[in-house]
Protein backbone atom coordinates (compact mmCIF):
# COMPACT_ATOMS: atom_id res chain seq x y z
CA UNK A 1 13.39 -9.01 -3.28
CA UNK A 2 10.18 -7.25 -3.04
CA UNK A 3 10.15 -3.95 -5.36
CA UNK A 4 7.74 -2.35 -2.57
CA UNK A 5 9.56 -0.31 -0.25
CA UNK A 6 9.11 -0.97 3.59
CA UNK A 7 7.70 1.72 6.07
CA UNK A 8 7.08 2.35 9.41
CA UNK A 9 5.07 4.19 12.23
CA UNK A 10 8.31 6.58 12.30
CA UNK A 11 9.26 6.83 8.28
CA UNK A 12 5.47 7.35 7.58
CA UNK A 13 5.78 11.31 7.70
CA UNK A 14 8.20 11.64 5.16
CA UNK A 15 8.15 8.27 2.66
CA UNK A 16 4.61 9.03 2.03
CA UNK A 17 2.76 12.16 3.21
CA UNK A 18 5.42 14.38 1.84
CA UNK A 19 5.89 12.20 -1.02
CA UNK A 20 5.96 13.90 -4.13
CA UNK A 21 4.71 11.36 -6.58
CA UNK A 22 1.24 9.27 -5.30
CA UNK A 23 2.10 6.30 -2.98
CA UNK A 24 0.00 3.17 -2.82
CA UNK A 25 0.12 1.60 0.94
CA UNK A 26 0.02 -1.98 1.44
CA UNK A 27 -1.12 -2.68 4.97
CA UNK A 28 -0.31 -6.17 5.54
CA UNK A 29 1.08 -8.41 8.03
CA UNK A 30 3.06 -11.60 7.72
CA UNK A 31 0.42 -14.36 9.52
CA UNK A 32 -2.40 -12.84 6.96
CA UNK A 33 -2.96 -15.72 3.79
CA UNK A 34 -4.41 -13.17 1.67
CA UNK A 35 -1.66 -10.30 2.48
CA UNK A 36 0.35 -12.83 1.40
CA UNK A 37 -1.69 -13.84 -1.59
CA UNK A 38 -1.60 -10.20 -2.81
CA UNK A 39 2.32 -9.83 -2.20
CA UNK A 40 3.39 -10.60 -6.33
CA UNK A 41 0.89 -8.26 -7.48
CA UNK A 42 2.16 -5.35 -5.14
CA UNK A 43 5.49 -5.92 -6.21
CA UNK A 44 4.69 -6.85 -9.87
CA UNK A 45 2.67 -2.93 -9.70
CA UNK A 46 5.53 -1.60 -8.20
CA UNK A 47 7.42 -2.76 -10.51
CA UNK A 48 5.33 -1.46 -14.01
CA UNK A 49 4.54 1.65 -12.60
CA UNK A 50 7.56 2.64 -10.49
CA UNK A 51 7.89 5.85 -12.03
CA UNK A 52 4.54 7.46 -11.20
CA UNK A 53 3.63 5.57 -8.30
CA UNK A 54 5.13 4.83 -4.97
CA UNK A 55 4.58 1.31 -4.00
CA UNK A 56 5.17 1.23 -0.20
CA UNK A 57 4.40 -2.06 2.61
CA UNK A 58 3.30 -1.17 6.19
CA UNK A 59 3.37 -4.46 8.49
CA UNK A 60 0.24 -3.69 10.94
CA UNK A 61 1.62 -6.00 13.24
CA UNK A 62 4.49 -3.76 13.98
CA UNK A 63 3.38 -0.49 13.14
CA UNK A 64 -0.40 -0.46 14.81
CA UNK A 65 0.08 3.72 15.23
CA UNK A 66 0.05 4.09 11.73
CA UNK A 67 -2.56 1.53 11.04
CA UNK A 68 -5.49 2.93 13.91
CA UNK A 69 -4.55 6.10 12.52
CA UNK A 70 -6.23 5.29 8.79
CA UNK A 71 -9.51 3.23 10.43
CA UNK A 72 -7.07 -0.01 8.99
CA UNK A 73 -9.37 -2.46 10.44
CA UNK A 74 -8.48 -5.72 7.95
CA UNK A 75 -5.88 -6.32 5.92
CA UNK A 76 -5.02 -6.21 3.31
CA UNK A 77 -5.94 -2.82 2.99
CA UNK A 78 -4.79 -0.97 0.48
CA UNK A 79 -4.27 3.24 0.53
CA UNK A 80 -3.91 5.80 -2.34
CA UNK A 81 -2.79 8.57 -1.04
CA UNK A 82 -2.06 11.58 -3.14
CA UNK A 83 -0.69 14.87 -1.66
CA UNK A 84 -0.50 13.79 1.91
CA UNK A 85 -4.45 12.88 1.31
CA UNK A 86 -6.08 9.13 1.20
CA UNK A 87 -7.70 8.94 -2.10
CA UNK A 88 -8.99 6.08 -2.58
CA UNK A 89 -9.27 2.61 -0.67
CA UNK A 90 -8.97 -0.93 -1.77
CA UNK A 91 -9.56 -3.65 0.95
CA UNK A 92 -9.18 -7.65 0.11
CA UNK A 93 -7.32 -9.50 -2.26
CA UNK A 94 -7.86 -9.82 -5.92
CA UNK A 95 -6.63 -10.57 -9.48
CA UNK A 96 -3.88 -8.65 -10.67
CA UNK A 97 -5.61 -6.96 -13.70
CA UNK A 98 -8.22 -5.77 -11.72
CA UNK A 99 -6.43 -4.36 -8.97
CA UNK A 100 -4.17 -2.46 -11.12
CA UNK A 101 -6.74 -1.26 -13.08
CA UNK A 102 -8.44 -0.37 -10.10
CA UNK A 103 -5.23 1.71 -8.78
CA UNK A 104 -4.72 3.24 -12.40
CA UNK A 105 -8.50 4.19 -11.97
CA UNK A 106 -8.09 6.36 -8.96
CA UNK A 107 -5.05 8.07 -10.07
């Protein structure tokens, strides 16, 4: 069972914008080898660093609001978003260490 949490085009508003901790976004979609790939390490961040971080999926190929919204134009993308704001922006898969050094980086 994935530790990411699932949202949508209609829970967007209030699992992440008004979160009150930072949430990482996982956009992603099932047919995508690299999504896919990268699924472990979201849940394995989600996982270390549940307590500071929100570690939420958003499946593109159900939610496309959402995804046009943020410019999401490949997946995986990957969103920081602090405060309602995107802070930072990971795209592509890659080893664990460096993307959650990369996520620790921008927070």
């Amino acid at each position: 069972m994935s530790q990411a949490l699932d949202v949508t085009d209609t829970t967007w508003e209030t699992t992440v914008i008004q979160s009150d901790k930072p949430v990482l976004v996982d956009f992603w979609a099932e047919w995508c080898g690299p999504c896919k790939a990268m699924g472990p390490s979201v849940d394995k961040l989600a996982e270390e660093m549940g307590g500071e971080l929100r570690v939420v999926k958003l499946d593109t190929q159900n939610n496309t609001e959402t995804a046009a919204k943020y410019g999401v134009m490949s997946i995986p993308t990957f969103l920081l978003i602090k405060d309602g704001e995107v802070v930072h922006t990971m795209m592509g898969a890659k080893p664990y260490d460096a993307f959650k050094a990369e996520v620790v980086g921008a927070l």
